[in-house]
PDB file of N, CA and C in Angstrom:
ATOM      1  N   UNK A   1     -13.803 -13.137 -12.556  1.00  0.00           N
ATOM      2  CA  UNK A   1     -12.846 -12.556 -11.633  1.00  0.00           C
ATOM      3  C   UNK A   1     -13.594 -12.211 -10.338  1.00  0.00           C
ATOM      4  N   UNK A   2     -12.660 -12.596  -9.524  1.00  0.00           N
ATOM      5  CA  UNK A   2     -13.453 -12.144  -8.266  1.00  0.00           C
ATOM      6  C   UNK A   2     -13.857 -10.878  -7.561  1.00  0.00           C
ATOM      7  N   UNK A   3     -14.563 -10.119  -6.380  1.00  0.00           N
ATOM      8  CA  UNK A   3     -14.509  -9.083  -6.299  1.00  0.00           C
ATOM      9  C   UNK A   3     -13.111  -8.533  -5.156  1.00  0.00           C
ATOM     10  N   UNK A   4     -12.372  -9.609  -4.631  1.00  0.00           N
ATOM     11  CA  UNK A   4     -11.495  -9.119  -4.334  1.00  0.00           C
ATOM     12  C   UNK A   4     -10.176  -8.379  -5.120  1.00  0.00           C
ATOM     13  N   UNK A   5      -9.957  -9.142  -6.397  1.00  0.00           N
ATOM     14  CA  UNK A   5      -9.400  -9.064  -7.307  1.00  0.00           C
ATOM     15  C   UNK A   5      -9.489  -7.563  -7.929  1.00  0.00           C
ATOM     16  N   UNK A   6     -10.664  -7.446  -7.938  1.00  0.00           N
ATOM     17  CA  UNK A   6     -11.364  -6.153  -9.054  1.00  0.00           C
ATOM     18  C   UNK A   6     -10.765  -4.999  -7.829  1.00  0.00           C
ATOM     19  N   UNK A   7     -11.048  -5.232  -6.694  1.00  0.00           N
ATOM     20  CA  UNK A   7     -10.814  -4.108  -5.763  1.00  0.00           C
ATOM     21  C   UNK A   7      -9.053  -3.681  -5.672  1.00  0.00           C
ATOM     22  N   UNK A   8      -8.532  -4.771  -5.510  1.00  0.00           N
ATOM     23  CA  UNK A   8      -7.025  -5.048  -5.652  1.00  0.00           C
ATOM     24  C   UNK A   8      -6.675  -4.198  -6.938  1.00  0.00           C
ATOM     25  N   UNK A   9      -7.131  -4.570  -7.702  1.00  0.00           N
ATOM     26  CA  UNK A   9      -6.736  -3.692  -9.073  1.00  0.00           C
ATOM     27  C   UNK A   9      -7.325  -2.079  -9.158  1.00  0.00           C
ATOM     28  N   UNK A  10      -7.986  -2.055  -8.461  1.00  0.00           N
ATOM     29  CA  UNK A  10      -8.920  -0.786  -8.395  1.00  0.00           C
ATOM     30  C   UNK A  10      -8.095   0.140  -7.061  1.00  0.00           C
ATOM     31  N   UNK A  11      -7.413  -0.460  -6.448  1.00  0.00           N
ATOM     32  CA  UNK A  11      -6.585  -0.088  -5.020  1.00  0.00           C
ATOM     33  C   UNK A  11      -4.883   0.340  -5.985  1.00  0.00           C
ATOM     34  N   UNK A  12      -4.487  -0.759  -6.448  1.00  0.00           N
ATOM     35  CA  UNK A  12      -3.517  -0.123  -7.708  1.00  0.00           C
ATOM     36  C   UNK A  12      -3.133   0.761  -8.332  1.00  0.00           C
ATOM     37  N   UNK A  13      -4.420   1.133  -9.519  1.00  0.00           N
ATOM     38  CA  UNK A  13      -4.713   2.334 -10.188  1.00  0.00           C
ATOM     39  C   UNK A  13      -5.075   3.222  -9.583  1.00  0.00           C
ATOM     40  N   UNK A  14      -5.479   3.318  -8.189  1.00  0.00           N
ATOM     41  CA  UNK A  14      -5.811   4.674  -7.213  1.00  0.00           C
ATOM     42  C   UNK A  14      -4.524   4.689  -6.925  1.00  0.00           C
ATOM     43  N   UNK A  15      -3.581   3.676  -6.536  1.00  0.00           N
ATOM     44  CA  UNK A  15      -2.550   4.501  -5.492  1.00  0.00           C
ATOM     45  C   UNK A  15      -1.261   5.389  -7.086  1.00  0.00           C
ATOM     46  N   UNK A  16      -1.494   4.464  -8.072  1.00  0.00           N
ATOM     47  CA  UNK A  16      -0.867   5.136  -9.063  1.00  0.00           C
ATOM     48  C   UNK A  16      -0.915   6.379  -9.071  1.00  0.00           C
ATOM     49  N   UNK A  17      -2.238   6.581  -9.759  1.00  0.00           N
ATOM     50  CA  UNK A  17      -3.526   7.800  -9.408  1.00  0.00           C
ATOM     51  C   UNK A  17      -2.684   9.008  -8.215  1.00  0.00           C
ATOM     52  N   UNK A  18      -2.745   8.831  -7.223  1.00  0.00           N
ATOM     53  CA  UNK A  18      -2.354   9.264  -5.894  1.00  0.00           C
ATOM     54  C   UNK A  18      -1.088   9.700  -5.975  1.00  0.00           C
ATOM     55  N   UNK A  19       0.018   8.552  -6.592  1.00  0.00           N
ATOM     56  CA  UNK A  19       1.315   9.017  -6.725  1.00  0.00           C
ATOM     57  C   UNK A  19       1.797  10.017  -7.863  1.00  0.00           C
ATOM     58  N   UNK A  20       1.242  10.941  -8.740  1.00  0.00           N
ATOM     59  CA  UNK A  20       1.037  11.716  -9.486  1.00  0.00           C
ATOM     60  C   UNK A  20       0.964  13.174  -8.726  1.00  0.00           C
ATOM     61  N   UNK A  21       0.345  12.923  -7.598  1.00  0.00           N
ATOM     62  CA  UNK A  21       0.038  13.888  -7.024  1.00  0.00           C
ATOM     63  C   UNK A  21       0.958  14.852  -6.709  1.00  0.00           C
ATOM     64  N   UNK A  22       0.557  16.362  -6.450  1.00  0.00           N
ATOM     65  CA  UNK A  22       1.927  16.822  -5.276  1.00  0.00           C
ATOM     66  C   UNK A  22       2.258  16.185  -3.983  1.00  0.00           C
ATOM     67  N   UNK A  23       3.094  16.104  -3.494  1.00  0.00           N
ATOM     68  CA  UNK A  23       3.878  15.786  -2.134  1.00  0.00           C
ATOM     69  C   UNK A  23       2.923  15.945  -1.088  1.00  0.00           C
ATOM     70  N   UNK A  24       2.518  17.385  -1.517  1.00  0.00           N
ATOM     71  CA  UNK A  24       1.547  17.655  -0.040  1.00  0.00           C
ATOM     72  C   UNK A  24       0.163  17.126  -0.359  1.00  0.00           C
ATOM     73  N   UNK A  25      -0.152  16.559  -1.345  1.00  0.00           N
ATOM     74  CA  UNK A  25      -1.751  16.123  -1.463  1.00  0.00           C
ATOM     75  C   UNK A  25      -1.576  14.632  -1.778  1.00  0.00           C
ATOM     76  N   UNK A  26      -0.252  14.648  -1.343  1.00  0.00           N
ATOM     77  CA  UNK A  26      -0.309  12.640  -1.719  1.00  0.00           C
ATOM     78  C   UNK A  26      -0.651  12.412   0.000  1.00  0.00           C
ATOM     79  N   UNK A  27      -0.382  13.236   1.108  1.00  0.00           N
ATOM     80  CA  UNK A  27      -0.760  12.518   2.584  1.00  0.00           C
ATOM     81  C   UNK A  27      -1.997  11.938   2.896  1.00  0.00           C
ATOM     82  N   UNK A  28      -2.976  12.387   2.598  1.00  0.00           N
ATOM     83  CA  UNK A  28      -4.114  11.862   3.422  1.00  0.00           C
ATOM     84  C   UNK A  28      -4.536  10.180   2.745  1.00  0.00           C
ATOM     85  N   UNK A  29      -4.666  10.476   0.795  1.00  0.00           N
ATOM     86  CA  UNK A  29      -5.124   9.693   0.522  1.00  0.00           C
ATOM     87  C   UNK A  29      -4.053   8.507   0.078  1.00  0.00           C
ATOM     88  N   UNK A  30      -2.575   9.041   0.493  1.00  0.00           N
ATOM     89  CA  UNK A  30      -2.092   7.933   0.507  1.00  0.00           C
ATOM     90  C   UNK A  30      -1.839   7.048   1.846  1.00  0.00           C
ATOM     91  N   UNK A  31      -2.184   7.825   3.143  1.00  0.00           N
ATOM     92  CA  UNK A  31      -2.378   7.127   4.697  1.00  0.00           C
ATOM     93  C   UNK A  31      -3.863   6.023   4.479  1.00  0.00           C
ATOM     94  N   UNK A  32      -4.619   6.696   3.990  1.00  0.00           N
ATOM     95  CA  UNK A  32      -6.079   5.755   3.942  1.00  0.00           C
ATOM     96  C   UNK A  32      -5.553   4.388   2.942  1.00  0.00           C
ATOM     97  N   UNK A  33      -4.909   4.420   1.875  1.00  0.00           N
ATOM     98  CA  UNK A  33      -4.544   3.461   0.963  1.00  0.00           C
ATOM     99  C   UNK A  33      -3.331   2.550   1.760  1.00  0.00           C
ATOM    100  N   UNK A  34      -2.312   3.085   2.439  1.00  0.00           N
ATOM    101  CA  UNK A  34      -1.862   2.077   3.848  1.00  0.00           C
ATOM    102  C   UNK A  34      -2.424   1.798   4.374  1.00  0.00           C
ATOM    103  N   UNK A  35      -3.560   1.936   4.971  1.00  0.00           N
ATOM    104  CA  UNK A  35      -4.159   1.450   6.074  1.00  0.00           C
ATOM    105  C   UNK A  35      -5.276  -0.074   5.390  1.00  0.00           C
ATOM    106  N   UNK A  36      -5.630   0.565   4.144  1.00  0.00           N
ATOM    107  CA  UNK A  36      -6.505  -0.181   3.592  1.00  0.00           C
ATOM    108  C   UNK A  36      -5.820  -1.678   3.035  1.00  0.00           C
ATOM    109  N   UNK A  37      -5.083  -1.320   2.951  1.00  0.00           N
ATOM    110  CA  UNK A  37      -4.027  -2.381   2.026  1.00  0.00           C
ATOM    111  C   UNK A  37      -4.102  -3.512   2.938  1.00  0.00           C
ATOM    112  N   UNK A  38      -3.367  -3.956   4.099  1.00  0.00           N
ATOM    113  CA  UNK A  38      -3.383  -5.041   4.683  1.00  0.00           C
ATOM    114  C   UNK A  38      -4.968  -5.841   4.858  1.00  0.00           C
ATOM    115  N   UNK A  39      -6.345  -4.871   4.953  1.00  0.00           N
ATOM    116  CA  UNK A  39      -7.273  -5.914   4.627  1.00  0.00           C
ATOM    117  C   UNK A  39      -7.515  -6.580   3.624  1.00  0.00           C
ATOM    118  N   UNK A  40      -7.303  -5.738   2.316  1.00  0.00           N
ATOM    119  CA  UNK A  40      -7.186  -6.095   1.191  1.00  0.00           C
ATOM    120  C   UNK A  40      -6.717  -7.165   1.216  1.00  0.00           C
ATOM    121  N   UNK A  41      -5.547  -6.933   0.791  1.00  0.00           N
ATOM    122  CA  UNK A  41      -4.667  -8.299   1.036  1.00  0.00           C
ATOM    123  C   UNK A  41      -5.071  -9.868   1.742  1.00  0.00           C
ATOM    124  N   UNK A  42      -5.150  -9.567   3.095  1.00  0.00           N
ATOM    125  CA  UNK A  42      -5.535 -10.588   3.389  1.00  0.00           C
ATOM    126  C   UNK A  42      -7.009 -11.329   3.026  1.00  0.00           C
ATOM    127  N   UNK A  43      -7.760 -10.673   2.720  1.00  0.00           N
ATOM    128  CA  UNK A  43      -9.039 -10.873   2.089  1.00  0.00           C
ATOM    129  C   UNK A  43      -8.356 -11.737   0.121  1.00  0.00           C
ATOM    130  N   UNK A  44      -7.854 -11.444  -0.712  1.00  0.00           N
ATOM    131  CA  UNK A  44      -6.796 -11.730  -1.100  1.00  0.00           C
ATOM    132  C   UNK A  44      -6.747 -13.415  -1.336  1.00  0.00           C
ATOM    133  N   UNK A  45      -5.569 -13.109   0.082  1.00  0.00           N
ATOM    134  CA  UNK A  45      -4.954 -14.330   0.168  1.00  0.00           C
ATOM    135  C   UNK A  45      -5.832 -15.507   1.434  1.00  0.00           C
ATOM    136  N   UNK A  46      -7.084 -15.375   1.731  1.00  0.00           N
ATOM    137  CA  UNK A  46      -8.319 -16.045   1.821  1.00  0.00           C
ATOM    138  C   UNK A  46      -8.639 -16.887   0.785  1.00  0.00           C
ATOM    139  N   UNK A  47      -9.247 -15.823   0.073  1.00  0.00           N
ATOM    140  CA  UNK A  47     -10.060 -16.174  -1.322  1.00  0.00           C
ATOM    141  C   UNK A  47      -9.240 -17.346  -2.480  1.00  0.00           C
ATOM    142  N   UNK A  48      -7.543 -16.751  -2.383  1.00  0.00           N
ATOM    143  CA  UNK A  48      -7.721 -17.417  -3.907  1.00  0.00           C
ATOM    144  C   UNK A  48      -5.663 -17.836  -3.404  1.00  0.00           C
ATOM    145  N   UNK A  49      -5.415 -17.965  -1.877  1.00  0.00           N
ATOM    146  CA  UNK A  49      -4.799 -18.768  -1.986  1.00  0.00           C
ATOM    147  C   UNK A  49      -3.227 -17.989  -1.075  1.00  0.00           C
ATOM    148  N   UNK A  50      -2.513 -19.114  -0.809  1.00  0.00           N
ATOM    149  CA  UNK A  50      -0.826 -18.280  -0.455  1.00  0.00           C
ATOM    150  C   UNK A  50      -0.341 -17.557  -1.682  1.00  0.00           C
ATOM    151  N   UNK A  51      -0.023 -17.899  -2.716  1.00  0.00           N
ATOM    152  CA  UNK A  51       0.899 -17.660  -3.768  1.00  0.00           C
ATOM    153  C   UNK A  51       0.159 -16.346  -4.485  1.00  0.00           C
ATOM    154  N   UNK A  52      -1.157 -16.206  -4.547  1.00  0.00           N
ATOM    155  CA  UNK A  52      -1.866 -14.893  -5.119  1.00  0.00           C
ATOM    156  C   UNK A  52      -1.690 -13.415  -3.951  1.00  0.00           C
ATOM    157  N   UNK A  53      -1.989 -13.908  -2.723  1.00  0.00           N
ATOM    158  CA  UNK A  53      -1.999 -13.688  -1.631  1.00  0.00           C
ATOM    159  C   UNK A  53      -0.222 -12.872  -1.545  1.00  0.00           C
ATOM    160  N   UNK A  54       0.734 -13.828  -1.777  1.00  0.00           N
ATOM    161  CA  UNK A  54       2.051 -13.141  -1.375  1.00  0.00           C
ATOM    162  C   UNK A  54       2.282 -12.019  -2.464  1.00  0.00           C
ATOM    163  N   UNK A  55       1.389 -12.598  -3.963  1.00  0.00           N
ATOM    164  CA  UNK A  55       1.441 -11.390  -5.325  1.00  0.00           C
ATOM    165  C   UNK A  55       1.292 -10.440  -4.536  1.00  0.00           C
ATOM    166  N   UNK A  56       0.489 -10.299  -4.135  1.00  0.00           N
ATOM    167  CA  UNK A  56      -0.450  -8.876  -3.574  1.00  0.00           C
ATOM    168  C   UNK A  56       0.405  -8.374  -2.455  1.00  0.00           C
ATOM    169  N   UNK A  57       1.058  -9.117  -1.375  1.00  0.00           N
ATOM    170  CA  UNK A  57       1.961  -8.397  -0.809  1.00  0.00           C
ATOM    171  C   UNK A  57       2.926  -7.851  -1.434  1.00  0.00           C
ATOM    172  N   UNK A  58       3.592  -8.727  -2.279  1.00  0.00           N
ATOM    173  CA  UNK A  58       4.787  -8.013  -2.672  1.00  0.00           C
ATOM    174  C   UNK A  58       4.534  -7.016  -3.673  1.00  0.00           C
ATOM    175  N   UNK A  59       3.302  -6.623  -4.423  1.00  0.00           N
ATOM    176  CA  UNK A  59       3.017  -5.097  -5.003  1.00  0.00           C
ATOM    177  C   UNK A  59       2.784  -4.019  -4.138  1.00  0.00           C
ATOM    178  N   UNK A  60       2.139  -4.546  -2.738  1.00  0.00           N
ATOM    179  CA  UNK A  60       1.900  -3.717  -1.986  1.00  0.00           C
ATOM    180  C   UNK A  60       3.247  -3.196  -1.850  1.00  0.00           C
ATOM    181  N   UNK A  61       4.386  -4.333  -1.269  1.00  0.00           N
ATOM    182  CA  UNK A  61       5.657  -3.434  -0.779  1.00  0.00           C
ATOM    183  C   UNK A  61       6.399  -2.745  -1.300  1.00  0.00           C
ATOM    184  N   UNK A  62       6.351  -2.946  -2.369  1.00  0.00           N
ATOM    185  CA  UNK A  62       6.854  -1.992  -4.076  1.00  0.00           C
ATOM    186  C   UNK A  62       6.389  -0.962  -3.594  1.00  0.00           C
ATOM    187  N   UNK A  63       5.340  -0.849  -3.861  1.00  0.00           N
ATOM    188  CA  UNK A  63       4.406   0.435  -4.309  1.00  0.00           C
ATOM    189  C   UNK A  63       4.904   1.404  -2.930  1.00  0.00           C
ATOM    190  N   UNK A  64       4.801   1.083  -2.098  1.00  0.00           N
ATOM    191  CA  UNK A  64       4.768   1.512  -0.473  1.00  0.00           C
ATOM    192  C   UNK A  64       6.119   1.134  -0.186  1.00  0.00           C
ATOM    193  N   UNK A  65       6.957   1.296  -0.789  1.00  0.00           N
ATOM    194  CA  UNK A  65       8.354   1.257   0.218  1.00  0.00           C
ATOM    195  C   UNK A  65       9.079   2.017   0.784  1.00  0.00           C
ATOM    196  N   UNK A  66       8.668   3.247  -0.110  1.00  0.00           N
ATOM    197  CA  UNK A  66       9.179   4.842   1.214  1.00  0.00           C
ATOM    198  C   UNK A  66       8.512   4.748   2.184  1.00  0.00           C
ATOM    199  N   UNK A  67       7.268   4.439   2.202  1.00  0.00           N
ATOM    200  CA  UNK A  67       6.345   5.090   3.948  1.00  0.00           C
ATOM    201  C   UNK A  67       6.627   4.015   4.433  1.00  0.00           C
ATOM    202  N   UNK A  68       6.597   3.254   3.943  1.00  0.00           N
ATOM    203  CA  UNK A  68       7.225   1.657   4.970  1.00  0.00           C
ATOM    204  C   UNK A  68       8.374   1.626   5.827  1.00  0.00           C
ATOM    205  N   UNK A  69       9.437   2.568   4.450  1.00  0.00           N
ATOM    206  CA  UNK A  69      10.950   2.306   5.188  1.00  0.00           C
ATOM    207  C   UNK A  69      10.727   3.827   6.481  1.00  0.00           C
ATOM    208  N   UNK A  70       9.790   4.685   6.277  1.00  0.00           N
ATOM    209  CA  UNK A  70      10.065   5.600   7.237  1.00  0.00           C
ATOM    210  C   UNK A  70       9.068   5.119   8.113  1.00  0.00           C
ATOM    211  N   UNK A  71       7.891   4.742   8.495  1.00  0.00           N
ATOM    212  CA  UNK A  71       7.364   3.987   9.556  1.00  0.00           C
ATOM    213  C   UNK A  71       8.795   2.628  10.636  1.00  0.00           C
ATOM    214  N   UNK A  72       9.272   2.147   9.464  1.00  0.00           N
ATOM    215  CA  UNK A  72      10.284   1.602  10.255  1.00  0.00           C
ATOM    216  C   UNK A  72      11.182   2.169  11.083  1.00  0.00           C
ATOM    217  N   UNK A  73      11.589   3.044  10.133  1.00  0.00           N
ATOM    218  CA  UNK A  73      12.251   4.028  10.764  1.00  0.00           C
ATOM    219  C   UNK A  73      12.325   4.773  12.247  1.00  0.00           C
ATOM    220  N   UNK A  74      11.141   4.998  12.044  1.00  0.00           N
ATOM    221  CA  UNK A  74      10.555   5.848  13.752  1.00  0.00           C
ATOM    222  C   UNK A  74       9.969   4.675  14.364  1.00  0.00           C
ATOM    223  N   UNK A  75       9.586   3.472  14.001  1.00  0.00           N
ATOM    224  CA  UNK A  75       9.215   2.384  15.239  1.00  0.00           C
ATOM    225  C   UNK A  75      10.637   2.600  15.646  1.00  0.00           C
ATOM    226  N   UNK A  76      11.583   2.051  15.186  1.00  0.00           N
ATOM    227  CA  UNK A  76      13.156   1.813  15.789  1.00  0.00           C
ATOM    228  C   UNK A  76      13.933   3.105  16.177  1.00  0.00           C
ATOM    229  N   UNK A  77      13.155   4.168  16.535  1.00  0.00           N
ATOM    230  CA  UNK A  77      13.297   5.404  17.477  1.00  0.00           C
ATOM    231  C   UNK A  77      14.519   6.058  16.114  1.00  0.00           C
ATOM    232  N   UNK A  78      14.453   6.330  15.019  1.00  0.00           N
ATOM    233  CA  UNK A  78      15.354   6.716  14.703  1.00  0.00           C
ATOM    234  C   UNK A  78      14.648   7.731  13.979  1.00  0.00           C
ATOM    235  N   UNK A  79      14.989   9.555  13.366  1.00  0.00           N
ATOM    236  CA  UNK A  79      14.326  10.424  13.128  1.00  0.00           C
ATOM    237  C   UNK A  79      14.202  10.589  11.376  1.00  0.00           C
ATOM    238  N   UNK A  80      13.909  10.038  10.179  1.00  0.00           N
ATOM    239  CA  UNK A  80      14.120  10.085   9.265  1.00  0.00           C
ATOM    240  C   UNK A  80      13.749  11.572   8.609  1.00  0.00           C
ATOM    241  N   UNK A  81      14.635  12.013   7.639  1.00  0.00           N
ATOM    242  CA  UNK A  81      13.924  12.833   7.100  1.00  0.00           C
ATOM    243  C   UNK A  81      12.475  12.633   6.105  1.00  0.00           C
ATOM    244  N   UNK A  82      11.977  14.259   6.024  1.00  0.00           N
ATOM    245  CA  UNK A  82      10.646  13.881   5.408  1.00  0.00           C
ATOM    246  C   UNK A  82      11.002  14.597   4.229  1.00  0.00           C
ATOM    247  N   UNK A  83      10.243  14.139   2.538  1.00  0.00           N
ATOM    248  CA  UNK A  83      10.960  14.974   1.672  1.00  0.00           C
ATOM    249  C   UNK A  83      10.082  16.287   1.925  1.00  0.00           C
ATOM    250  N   UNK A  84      10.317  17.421   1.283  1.00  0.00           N
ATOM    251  CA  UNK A  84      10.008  18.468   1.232  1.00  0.00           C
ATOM    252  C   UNK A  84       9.077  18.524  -0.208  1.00  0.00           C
TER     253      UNK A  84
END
């Protein structure tokens, strides 16, 4: 297995990890795990191809689809709530 792979899976079980958390201690280390994700990924879908490559996006967007849909949100000037 490769070491992108191992990290990918290791990026997974952290953000799992992370989502356990309280609300207020899921921010920091779940902003660093967005940010990290798109190198990942594309490092990814380098290595071992489109179709492994889109795997990995589309867990990413699972996993990440609240902060996604509220980043969208405020690009398109609109004020979403935040949960409490």
């Amino acid at each position: 297995m490769s070491p992108s792979l191992i990290l990918g899976c290791l990026w997974v079980f952290t953000s799992a990890i992370v989502a356990m958390l309280p609300m207020r201690r899921q921010y920091a280390p779940g902003i660093a795990l967005l940010f990290a994700a798109p190198a990942l990924i594309g490092v990814i879908w380098w290595e071992h191809g489109v179709w492994v490559g889109l795997a990995a996006l589309f867990a990413f967007v699972s996993m990440f689809r609240n902060p996604l849909r509220y980043l969208w949100k405020r690009l398109r000037g609109e004020k979403p709530e935040l949960p409490k």
